[in-house]
C-alpha atoms as a PDB file:
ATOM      1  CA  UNK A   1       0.000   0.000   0.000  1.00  0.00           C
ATOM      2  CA  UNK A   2       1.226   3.652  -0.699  1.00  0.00           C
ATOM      3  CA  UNK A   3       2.100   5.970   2.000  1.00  0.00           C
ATOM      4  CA  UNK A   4       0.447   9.172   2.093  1.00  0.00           C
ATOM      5  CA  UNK A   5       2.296  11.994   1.537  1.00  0.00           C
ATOM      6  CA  UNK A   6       1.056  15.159   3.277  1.00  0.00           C
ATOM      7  CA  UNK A   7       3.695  18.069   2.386  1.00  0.00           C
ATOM      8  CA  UNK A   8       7.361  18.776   1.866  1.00  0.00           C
ATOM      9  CA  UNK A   9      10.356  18.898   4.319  1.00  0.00           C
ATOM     10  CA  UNK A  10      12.989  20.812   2.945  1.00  0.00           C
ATOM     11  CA  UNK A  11      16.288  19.694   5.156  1.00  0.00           C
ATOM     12  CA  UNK A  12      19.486  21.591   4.989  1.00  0.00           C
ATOM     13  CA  UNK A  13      22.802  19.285   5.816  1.00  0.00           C
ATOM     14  CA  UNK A  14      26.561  20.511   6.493  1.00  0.00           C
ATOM     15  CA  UNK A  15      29.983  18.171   6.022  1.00  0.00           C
ATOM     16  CA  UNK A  16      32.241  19.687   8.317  1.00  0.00           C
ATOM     17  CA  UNK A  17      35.792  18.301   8.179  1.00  0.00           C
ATOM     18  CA  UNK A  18      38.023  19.851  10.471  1.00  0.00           C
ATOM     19  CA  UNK A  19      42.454  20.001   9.963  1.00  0.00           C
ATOM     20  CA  UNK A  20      42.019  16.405  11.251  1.00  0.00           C
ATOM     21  CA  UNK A  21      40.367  15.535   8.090  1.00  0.00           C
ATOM     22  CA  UNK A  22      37.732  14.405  10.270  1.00  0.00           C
ATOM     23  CA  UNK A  23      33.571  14.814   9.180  1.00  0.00           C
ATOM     24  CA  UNK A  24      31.418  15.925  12.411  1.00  0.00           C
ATOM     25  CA  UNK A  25      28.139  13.675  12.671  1.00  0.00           C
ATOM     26  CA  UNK A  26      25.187  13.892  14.457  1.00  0.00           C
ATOM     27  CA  UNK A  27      23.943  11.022  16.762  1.00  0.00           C
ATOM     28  CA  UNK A  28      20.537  11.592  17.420  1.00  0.00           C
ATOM     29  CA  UNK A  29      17.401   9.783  19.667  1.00  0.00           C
ATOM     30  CA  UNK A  30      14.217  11.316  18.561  1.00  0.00           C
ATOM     31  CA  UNK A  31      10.518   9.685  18.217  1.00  0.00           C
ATOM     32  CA  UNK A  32      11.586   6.479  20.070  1.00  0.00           C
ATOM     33  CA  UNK A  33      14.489   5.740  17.566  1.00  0.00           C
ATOM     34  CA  UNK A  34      18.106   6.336  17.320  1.00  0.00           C
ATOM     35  CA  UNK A  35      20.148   7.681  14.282  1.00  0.00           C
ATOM     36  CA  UNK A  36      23.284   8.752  12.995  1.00  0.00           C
ATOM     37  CA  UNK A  37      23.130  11.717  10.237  1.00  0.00           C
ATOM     38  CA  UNK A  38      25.380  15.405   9.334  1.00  0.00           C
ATOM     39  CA  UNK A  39      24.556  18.543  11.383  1.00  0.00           C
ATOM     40  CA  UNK A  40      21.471  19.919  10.572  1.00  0.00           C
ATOM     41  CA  UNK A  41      17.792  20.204  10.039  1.00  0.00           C
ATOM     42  CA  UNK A  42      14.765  21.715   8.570  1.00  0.00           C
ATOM     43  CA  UNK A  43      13.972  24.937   6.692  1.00  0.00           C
ATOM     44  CA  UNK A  44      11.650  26.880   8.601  1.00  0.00           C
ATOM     45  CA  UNK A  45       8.886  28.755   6.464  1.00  0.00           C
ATOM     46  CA  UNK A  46      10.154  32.706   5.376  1.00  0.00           C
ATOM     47  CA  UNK A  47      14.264  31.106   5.622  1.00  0.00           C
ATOM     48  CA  UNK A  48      16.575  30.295   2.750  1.00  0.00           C
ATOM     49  CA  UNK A  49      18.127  27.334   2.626  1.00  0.00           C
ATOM     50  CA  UNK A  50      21.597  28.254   3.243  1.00  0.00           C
ATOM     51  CA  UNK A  51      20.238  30.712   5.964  1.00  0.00           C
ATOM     52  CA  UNK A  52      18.336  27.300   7.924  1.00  0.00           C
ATOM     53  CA  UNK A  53      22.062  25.353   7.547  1.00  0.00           C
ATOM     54  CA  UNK A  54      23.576  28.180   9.623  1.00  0.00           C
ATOM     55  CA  UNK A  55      20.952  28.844  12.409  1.00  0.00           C
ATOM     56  CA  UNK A  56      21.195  24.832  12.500  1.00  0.00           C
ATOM     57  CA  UNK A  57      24.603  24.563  13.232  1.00  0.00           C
ATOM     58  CA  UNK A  58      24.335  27.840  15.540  1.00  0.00           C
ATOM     59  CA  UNK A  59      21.847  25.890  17.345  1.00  0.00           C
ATOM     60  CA  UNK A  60      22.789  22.350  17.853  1.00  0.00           C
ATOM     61  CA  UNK A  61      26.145  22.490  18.020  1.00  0.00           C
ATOM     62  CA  UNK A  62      26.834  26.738  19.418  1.00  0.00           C
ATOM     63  CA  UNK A  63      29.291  27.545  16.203  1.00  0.00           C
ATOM     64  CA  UNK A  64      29.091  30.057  13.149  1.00  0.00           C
ATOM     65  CA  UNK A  65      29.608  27.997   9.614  1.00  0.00           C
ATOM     66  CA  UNK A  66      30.362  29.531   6.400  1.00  0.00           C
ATOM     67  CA  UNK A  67      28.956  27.710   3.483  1.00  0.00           C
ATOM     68  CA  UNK A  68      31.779  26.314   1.212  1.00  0.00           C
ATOM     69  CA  UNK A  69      29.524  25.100  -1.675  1.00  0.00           C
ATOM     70  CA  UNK A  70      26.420  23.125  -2.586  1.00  0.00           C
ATOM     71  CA  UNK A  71      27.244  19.882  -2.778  1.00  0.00           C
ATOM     72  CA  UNK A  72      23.732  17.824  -3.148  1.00  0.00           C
ATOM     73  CA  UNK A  73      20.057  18.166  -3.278  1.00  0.00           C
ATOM     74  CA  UNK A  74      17.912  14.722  -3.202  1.00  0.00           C
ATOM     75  CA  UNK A  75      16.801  14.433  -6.744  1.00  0.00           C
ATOM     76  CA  UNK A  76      14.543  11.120  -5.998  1.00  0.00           C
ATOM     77  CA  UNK A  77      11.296  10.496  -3.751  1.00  0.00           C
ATOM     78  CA  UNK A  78      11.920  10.134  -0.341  1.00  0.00           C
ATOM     79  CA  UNK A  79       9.285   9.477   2.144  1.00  0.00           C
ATOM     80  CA  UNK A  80      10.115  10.679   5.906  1.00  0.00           C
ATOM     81  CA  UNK A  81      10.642   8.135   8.479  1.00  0.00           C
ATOM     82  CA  UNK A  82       9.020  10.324  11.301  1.00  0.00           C
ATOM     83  CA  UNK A  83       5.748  11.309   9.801  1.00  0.00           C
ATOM     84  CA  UNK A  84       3.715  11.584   6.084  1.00  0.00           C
ATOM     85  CA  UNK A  85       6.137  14.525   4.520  1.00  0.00           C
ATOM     86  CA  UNK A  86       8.384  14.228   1.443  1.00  0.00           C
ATOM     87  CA  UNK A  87      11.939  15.513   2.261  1.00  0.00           C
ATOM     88  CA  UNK A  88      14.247  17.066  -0.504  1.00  0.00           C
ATOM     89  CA  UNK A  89      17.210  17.253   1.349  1.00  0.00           C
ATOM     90  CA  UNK A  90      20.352  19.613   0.774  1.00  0.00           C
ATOM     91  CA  UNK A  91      24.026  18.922   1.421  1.00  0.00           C
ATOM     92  CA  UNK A  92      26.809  21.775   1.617  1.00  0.00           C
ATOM     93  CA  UNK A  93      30.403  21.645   2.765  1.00  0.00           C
ATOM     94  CA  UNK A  94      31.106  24.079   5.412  1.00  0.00           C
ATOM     95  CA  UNK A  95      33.678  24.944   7.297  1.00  0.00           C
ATOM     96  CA  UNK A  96      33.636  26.917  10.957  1.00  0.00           C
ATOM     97  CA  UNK A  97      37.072  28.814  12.402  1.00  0.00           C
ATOM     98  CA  UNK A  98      39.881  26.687  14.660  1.00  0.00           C
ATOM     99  CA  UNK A  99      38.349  28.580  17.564  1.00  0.00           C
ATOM    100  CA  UNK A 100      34.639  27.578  16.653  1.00  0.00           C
ATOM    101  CA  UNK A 101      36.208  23.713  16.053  1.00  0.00           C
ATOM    102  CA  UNK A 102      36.861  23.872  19.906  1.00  0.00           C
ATOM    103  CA  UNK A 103      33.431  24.693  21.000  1.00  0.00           C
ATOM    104  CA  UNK A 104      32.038  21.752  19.914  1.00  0.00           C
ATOM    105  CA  UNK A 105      30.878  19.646  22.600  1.00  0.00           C
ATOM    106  CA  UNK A 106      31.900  15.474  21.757  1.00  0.00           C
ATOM    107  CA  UNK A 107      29.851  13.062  23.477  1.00  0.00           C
ATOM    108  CA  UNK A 108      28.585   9.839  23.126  1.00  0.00           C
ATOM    109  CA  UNK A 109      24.937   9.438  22.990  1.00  0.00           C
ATOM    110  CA  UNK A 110      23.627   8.609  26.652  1.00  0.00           C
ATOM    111  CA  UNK A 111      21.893   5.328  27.041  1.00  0.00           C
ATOM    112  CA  UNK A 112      18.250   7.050  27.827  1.00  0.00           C
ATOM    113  CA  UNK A 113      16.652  10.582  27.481  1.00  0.00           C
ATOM    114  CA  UNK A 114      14.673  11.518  24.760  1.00  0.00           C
ATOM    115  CA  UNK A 115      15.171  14.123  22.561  1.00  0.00           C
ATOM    116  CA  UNK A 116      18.878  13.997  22.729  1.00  0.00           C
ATOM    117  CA  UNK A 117      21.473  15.000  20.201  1.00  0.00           C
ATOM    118  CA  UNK A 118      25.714  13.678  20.761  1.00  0.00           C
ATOM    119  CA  UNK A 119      28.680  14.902  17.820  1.00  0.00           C
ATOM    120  CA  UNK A 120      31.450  12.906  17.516  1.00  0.00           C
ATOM    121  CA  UNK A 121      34.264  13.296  14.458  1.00  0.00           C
ATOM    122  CA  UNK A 122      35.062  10.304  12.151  1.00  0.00           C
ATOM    123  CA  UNK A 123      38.475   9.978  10.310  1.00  0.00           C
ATOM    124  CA  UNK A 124      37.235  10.727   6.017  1.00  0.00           C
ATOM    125  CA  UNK A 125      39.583   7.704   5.254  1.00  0.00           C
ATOM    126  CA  UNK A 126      37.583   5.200   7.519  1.00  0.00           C
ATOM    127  CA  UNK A 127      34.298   6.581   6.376  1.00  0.00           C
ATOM    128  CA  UNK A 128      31.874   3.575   6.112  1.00  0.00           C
ATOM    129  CA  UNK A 129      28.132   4.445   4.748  1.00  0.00           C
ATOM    130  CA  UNK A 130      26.560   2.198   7.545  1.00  0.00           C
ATOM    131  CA  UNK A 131      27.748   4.907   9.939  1.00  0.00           C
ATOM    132  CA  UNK A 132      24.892   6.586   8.304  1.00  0.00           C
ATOM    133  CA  UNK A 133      20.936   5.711   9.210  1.00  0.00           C
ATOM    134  CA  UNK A 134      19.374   7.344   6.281  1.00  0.00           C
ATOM    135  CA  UNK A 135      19.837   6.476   2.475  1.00  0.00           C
ATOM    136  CA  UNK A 136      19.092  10.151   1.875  1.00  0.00           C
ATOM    137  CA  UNK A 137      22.609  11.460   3.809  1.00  0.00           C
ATOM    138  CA  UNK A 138      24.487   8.440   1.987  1.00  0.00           C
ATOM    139  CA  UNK A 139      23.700   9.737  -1.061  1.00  0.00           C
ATOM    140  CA  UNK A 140      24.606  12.932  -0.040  1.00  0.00           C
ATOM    141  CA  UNK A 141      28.081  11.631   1.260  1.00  0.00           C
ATOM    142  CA  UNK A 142      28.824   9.661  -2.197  1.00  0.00           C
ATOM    143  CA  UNK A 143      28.516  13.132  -4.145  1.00  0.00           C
ATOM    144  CA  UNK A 144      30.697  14.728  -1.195  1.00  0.00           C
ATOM    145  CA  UNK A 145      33.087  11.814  -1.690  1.00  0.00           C
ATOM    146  CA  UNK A 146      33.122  12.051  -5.497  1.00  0.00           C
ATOM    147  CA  UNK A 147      33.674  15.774  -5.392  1.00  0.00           C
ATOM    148  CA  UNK A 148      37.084  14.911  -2.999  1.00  0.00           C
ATOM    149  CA  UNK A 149      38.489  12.499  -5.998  1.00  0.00           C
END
């Protein structure tokens, strides 16, 4: 049977990769489930795009990003796992200042609580795609990758 698709959720995603050569990701619990995606979240109606990626990153993880360049934006159907929305997602590489790098707090996702949101970096050479939850942000990383070649 088909799902029923109510409206869109426009998502805006950051790679960060810091001197280390290390990506930041986001481990997440949310609606009963756990996850593992990039910093960053929805566009809220009257924002741009590029705009939502910043306030996201402000927000969740308490640095300023500057948008590097636009690296993806879903170009298939993709049904949310969380409620009856379509999500077009969008990747950019970003990058924040040695100072900002700092401020980042690096946890590991507690064993209860709910919502709750941990970043921890991963080395770009030991990059596996089941680090990722979503098909939707490894998509996003193969273009990121490919761009890197």
């Amino acid at each position: 049977m088909e799902r029923k698709v109510s409206f869109f959720n426009i998502r805006a995603y950051g790679f960060l990769i810091n001197p280390e050569n290390q990506v930041l990701l986001s481990d997440e619990r949310e609606y009963g489930q756990e996850f593992t995606k990039f910093p960053g979240g929805g566009v809220e109606l009257g924002e741009g795009v590029e705009d939502a990626l910043i306030r996201e990153f402000e927000e969740e993880c308490g640095i300023s990003v500057r948008i590097v360049r636009h690296i993806h934006t879903t170009q298939h159907l993709v049904l949310s796992s969380f409620n009856d929305s379509q999500v077009i997602a969008i990747y950019y590489q970003v990058e924040a200042s040695a100072e900002d790098l700092k401020k980042i707090k690096l946890e590991a996702l507690p064993d209860h609580g709910e919502p709750v949101q941990a970043f921890r970096w991963l080395p770009v050479k030991d990059f596996d795609l089941r680090e990722l939850t979503f098909e939707i942000d490894r998509i996003g990383w193969q273009h990121f990758a490919a761009s890197q070649s």
